[in-house]
PDB file of N, CA and C in Angstrom:
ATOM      1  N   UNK A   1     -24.660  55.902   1.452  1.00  0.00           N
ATOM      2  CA  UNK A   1     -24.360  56.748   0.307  1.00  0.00           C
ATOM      3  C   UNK A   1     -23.570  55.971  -0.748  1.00  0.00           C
ATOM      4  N   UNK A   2     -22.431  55.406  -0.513  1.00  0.00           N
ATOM      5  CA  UNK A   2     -21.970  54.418  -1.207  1.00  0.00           C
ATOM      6  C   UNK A   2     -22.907  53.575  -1.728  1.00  0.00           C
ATOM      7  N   UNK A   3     -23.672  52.999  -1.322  1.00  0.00           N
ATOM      8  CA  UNK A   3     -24.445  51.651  -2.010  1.00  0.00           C
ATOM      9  C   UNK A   3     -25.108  52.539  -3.065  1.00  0.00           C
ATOM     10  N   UNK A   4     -26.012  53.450  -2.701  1.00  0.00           N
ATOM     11  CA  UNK A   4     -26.462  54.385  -3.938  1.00  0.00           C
ATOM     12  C   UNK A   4     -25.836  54.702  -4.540  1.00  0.00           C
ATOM     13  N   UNK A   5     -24.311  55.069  -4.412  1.00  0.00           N
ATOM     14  CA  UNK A   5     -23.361  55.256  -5.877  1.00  0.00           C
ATOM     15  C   UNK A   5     -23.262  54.388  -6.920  1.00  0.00           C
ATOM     16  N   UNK A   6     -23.538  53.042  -5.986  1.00  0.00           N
ATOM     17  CA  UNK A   6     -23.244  51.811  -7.029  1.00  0.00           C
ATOM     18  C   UNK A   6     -24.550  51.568  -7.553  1.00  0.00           C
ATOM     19  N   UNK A   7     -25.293  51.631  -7.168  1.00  0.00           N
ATOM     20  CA  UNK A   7     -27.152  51.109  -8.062  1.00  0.00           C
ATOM     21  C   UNK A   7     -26.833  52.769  -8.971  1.00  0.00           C
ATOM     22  N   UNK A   8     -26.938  53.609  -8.873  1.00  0.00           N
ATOM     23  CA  UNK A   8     -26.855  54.750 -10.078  1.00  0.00           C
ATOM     24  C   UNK A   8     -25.555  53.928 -10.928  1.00  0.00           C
ATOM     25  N   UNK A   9     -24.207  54.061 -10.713  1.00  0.00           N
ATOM     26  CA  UNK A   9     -23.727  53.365 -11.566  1.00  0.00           C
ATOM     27  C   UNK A   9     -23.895  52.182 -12.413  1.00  0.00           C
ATOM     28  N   UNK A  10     -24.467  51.382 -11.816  1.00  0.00           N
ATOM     29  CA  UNK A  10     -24.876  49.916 -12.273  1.00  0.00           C
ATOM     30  C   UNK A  10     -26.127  50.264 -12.915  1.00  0.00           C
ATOM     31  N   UNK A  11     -26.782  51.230 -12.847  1.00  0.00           N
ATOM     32  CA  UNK A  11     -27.966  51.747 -13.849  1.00  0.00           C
ATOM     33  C   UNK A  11     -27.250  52.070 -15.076  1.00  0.00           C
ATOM     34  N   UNK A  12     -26.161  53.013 -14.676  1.00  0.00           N
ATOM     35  CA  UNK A  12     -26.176  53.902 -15.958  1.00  0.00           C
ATOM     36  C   UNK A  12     -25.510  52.842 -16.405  1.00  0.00           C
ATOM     37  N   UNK A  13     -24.684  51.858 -15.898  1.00  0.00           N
ATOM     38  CA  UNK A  13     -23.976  51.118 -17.121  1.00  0.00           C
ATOM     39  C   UNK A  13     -25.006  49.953 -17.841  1.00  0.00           C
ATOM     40  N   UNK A  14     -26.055  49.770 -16.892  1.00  0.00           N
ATOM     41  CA  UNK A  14     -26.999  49.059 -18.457  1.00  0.00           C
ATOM     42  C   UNK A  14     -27.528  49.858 -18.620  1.00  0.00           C
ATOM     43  N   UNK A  15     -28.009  51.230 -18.582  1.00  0.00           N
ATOM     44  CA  UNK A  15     -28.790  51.970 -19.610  1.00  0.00           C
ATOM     45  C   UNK A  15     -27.879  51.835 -21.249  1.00  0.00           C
ATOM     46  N   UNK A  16     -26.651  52.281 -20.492  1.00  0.00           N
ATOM     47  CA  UNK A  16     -25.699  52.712 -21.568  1.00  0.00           C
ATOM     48  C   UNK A  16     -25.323  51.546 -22.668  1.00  0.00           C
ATOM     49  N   UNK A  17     -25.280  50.340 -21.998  1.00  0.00           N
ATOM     50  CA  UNK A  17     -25.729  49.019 -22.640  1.00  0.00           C
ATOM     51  C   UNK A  17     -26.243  48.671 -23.745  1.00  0.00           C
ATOM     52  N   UNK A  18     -27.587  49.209 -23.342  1.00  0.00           N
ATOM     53  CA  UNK A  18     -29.075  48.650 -23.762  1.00  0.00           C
ATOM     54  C   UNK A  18     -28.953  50.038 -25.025  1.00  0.00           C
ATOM     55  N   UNK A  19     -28.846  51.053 -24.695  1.00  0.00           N
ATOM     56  CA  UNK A  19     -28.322  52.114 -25.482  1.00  0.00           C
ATOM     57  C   UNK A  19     -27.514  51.463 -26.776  1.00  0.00           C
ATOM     58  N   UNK A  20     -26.216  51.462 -26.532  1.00  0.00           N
ATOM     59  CA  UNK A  20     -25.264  50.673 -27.550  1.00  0.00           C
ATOM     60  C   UNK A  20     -26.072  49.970 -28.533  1.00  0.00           C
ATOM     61  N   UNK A  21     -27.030  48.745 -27.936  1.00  0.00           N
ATOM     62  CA  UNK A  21     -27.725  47.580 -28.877  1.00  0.00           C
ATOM     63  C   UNK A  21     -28.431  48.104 -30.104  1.00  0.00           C
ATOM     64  N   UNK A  22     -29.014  49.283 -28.983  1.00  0.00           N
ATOM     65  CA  UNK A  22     -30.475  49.491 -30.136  1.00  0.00           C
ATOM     66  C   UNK A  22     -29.858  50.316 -31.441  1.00  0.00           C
ATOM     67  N   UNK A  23     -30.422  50.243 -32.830  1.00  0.00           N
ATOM     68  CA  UNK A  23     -29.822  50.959 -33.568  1.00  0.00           C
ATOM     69  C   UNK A  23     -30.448  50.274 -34.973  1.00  0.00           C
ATOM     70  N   UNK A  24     -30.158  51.026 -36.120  1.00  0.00           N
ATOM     71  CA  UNK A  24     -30.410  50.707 -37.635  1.00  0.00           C
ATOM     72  C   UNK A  24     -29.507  49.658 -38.220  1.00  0.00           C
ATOM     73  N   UNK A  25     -30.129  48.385 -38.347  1.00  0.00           N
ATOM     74  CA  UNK A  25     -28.571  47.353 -39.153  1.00  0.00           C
ATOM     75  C   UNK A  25     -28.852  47.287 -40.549  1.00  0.00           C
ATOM     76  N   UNK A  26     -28.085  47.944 -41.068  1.00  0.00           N
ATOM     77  CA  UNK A  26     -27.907  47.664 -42.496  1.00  0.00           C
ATOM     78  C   UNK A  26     -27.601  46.662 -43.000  1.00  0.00           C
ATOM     79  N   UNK A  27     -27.897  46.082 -44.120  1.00  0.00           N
ATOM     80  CA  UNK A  27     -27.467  45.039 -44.869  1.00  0.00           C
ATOM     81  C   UNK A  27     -27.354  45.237 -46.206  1.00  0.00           C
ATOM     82  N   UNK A  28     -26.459  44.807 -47.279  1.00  0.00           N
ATOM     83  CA  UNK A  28     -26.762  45.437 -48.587  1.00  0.00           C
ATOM     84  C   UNK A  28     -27.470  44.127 -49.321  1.00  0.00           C
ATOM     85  N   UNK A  29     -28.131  44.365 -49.881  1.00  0.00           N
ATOM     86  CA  UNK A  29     -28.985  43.609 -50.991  1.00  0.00           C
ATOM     87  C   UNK A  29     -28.119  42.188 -51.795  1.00  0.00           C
ATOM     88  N   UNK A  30     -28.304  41.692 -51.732  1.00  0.00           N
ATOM     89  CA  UNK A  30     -27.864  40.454 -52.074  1.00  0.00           C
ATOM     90  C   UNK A  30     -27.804  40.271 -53.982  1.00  0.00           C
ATOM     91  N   UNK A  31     -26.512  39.971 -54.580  1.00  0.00           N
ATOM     92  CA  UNK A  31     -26.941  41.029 -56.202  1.00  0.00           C
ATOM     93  C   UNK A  31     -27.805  39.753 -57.133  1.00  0.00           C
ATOM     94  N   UNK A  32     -27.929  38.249 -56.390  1.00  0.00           N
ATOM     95  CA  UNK A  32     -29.055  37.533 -57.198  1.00  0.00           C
ATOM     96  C   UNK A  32     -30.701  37.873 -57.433  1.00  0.00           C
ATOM     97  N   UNK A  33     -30.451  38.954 -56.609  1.00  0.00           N
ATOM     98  CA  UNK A  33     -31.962  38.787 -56.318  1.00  0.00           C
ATOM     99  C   UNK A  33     -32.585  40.468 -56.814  1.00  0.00           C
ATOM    100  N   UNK A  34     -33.058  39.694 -58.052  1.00  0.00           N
ATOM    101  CA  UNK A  34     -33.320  40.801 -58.829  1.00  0.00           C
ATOM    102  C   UNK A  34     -34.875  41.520 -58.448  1.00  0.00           C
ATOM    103  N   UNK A  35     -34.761  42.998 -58.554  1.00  0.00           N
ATOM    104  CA  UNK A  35     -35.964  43.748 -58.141  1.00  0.00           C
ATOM    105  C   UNK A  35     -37.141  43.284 -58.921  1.00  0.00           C
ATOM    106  N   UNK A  36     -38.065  42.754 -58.432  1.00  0.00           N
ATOM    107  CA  UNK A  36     -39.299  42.083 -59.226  1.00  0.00           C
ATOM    108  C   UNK A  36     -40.473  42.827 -58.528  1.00  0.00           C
ATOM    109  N   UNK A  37     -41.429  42.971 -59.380  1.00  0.00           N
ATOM    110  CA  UNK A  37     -43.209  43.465 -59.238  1.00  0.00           C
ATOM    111  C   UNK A  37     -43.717  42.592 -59.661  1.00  0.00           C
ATOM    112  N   UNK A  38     -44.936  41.938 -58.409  1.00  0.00           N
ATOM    113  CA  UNK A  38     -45.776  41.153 -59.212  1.00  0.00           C
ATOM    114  C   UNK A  38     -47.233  41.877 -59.701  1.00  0.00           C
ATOM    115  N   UNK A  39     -47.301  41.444 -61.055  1.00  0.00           N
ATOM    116  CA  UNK A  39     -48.456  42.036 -62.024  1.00  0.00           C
ATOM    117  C   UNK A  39     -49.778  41.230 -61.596  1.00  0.00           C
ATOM    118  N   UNK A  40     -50.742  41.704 -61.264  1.00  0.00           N
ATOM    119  CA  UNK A  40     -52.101  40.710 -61.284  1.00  0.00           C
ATOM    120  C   UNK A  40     -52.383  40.747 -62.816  1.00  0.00           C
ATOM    121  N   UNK A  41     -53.026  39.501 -62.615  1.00  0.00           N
ATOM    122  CA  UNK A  41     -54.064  39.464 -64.127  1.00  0.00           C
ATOM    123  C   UNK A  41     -55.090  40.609 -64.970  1.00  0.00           C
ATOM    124  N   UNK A  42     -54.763  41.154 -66.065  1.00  0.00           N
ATOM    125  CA  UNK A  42     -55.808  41.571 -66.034  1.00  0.00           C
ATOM    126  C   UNK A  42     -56.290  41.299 -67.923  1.00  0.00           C
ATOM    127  N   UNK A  43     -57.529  42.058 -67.980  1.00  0.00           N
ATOM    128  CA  UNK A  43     -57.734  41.442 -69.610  1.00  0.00           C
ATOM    129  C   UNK A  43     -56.933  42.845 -70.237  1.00  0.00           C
ATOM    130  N   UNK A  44     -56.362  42.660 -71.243  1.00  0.00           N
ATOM    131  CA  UNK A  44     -56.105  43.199 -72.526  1.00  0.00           C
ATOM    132  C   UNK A  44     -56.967  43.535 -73.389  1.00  0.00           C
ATOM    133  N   UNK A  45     -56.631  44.125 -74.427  1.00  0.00           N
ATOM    134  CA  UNK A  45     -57.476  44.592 -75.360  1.00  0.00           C
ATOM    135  C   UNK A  45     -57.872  43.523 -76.171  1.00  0.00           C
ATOM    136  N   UNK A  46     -59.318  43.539 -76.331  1.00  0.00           N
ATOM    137  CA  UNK A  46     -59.211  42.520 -77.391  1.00  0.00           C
ATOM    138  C   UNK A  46     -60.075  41.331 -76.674  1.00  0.00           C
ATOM    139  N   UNK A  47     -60.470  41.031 -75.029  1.00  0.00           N
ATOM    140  CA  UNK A  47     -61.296  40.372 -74.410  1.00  0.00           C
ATOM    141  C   UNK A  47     -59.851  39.251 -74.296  1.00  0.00           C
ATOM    142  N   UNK A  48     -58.833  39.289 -74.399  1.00  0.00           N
ATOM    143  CA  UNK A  48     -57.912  38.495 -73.738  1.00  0.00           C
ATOM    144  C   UNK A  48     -57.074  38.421 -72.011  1.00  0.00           C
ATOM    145  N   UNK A  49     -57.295  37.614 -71.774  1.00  0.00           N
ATOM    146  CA  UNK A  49     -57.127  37.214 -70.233  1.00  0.00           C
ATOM    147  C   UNK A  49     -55.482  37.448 -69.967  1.00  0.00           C
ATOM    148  N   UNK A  50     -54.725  38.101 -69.657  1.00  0.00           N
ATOM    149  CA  UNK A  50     -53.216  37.972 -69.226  1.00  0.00           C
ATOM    150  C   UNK A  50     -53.672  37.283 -67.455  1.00  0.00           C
ATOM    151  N   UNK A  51     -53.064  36.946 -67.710  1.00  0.00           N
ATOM    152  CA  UNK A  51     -53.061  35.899 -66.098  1.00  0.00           C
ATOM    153  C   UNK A  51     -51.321  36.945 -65.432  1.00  0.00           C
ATOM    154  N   UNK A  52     -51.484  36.340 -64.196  1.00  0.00           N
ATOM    155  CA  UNK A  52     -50.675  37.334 -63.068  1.00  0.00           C
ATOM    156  C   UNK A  52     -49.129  36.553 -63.140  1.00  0.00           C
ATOM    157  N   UNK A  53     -48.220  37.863 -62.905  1.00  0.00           N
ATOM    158  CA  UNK A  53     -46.877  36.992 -63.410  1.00  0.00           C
ATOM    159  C   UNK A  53     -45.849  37.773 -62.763  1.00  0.00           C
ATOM    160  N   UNK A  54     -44.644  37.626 -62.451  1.00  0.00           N
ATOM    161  CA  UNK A  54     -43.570  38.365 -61.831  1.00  0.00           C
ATOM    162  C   UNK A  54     -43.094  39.103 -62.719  1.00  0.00           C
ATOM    163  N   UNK A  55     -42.937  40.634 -62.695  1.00  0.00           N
ATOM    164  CA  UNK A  55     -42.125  41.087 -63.987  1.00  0.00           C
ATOM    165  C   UNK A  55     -40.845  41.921 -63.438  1.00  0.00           C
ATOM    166  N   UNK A  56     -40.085  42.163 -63.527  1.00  0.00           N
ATOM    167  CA  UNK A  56     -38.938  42.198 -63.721  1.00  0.00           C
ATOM    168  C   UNK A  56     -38.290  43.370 -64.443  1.00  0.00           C
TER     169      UNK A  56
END
């Protein structure tokens, strides 16, 4: 009976463990790094070509 006290205990203490680890890590955004969309190419009015570019 004893030895089974200790394997349930020794369970629950790495369940409870493994529990603790898991979780959401936040990080906040770093402020160089500015929010950018990249644009594909497309034509404009007029039969002009805009080629694809980061905009900002």
């Amino acid at each position: 009976m004893r030895r089974l006290m200790l394997i349930g205990l020794g369970l629950a203490v790495m369940f409870s463990a493994s529990l603790s680890l898991t979780g959401c890590v936040v990080v906040a955004p770093r402020p160089h790094y500015a929010a950018t969309v990249w644009t594909p190419g497309y034509y404009a009015p007029g039969g002009v070509w805009i080629s694809g570019h980061w905009r900002g």
